[in-house]
Protein backbone atom coordinates (compact mmCIF):
# COMPACT_ATOMS: atom_id res chain seq x y z
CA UNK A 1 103.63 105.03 96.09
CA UNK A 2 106.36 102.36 96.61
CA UNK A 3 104.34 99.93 96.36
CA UNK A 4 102.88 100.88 92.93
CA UNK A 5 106.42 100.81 91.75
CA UNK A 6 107.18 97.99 92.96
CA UNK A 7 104.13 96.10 91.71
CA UNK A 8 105.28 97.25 88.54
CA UNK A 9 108.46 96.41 88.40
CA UNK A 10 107.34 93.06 89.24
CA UNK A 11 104.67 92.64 86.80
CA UNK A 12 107.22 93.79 84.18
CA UNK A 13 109.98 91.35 85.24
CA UNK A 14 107.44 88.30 85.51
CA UNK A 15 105.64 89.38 82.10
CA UNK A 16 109.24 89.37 80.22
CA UNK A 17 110.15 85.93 81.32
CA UNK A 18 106.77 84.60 80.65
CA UNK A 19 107.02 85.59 77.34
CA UNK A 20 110.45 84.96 77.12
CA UNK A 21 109.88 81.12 77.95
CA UNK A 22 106.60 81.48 75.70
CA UNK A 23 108.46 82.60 72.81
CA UNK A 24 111.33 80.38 72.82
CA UNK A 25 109.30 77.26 73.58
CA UNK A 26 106.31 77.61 71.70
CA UNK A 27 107.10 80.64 68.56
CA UNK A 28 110.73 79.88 67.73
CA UNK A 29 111.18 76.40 68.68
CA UNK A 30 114.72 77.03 70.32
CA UNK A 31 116.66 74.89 72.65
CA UNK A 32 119.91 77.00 74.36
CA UNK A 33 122.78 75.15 74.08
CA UNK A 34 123.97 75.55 77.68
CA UNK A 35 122.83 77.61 80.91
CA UNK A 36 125.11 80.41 79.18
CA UNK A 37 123.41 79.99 75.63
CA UNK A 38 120.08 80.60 77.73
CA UNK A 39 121.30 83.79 79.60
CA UNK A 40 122.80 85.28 76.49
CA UNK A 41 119.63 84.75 74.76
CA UNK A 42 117.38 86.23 77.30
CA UNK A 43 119.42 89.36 77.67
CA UNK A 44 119.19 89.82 73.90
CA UNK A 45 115.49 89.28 74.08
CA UNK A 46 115.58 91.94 76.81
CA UNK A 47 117.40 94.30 74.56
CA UNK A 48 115.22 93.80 71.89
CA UNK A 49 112.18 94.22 73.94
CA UNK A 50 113.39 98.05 75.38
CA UNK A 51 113.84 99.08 71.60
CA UNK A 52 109.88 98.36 70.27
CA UNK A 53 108.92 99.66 73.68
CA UNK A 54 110.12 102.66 73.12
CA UNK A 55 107.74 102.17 69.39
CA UNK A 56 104.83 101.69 71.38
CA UNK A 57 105.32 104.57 73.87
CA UNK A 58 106.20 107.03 70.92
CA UNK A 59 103.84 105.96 68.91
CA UNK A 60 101.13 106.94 71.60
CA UNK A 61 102.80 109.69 73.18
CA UNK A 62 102.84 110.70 69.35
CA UNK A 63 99.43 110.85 69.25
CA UNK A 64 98.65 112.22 72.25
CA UNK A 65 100.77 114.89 71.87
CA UNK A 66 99.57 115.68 68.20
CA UNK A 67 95.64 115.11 68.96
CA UNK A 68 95.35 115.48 72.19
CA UNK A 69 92.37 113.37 73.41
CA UNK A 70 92.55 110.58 75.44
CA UNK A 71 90.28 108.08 72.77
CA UNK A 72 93.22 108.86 70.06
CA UNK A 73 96.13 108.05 72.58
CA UNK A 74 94.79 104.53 73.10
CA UNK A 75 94.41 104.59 69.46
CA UNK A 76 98.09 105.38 68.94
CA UNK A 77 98.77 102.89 71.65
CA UNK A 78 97.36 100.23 69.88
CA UNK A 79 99.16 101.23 66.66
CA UNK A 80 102.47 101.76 68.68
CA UNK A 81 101.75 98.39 70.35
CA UNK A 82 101.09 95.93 66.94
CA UNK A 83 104.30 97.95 65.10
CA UNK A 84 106.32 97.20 68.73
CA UNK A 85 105.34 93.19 68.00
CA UNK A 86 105.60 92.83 64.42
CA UNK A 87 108.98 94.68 64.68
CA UNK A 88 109.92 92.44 67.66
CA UNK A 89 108.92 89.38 65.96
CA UNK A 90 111.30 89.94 63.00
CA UNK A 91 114.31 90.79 64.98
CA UNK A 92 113.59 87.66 67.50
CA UNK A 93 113.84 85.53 64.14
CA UNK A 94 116.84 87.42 62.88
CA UNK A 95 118.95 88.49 65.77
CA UNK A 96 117.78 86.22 69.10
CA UNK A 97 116.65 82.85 68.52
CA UNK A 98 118.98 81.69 65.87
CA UNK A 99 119.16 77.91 65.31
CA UNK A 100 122.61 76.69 64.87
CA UNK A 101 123.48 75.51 61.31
């Protein structure tokens, strides 16, 4: 059981900064100004990233507490999941990766 956990928390942690470094190199375009800059940034990016999780699991917990069948949870999962990356998409652009003027 531990080592479900841990795999896990290990996929999570290496998914984030994947997309992390993914996002900032290759969406936004943005170069941190210093080590700092690039810490600060990634913690935001964090932040941002626990708040349109919590879309994607409601959204499908949503469902399948409302329908109740396993075919419309995944369905509410998916729903939950495109809302969680539109959302996180807009505040990226707005809150995380802002260029300096």
């Amino acid at each position: 059981m531990l080592a479900m956990y841990l795999s896990i928390a290990v996929g999570t942690l290496t998914g984030l900064i994947t997309k992390y470094v993914l996002d900032k190199k290759y969406i936004f375009a943005y170069r941190a100004s210093s080590f700092a800059d690039d810490g600060a940034t990634f913690i935001l990016y964090s932040v941002m990233g626990l708040a349109t999780t919590l879309i994607f699991w409601g959204t499908e917990l949503g469902f399948e507490f409302i329908f109740g069948t396993r075919w419309l949870r995944y369905l509410g999962a998916a729903i939950g999941l495109t809302i969680g990356y539109l959302v996180k998409y807009r505040l990226d652009k707005r809150f995380v990766f802002i260029k300096p003027p």
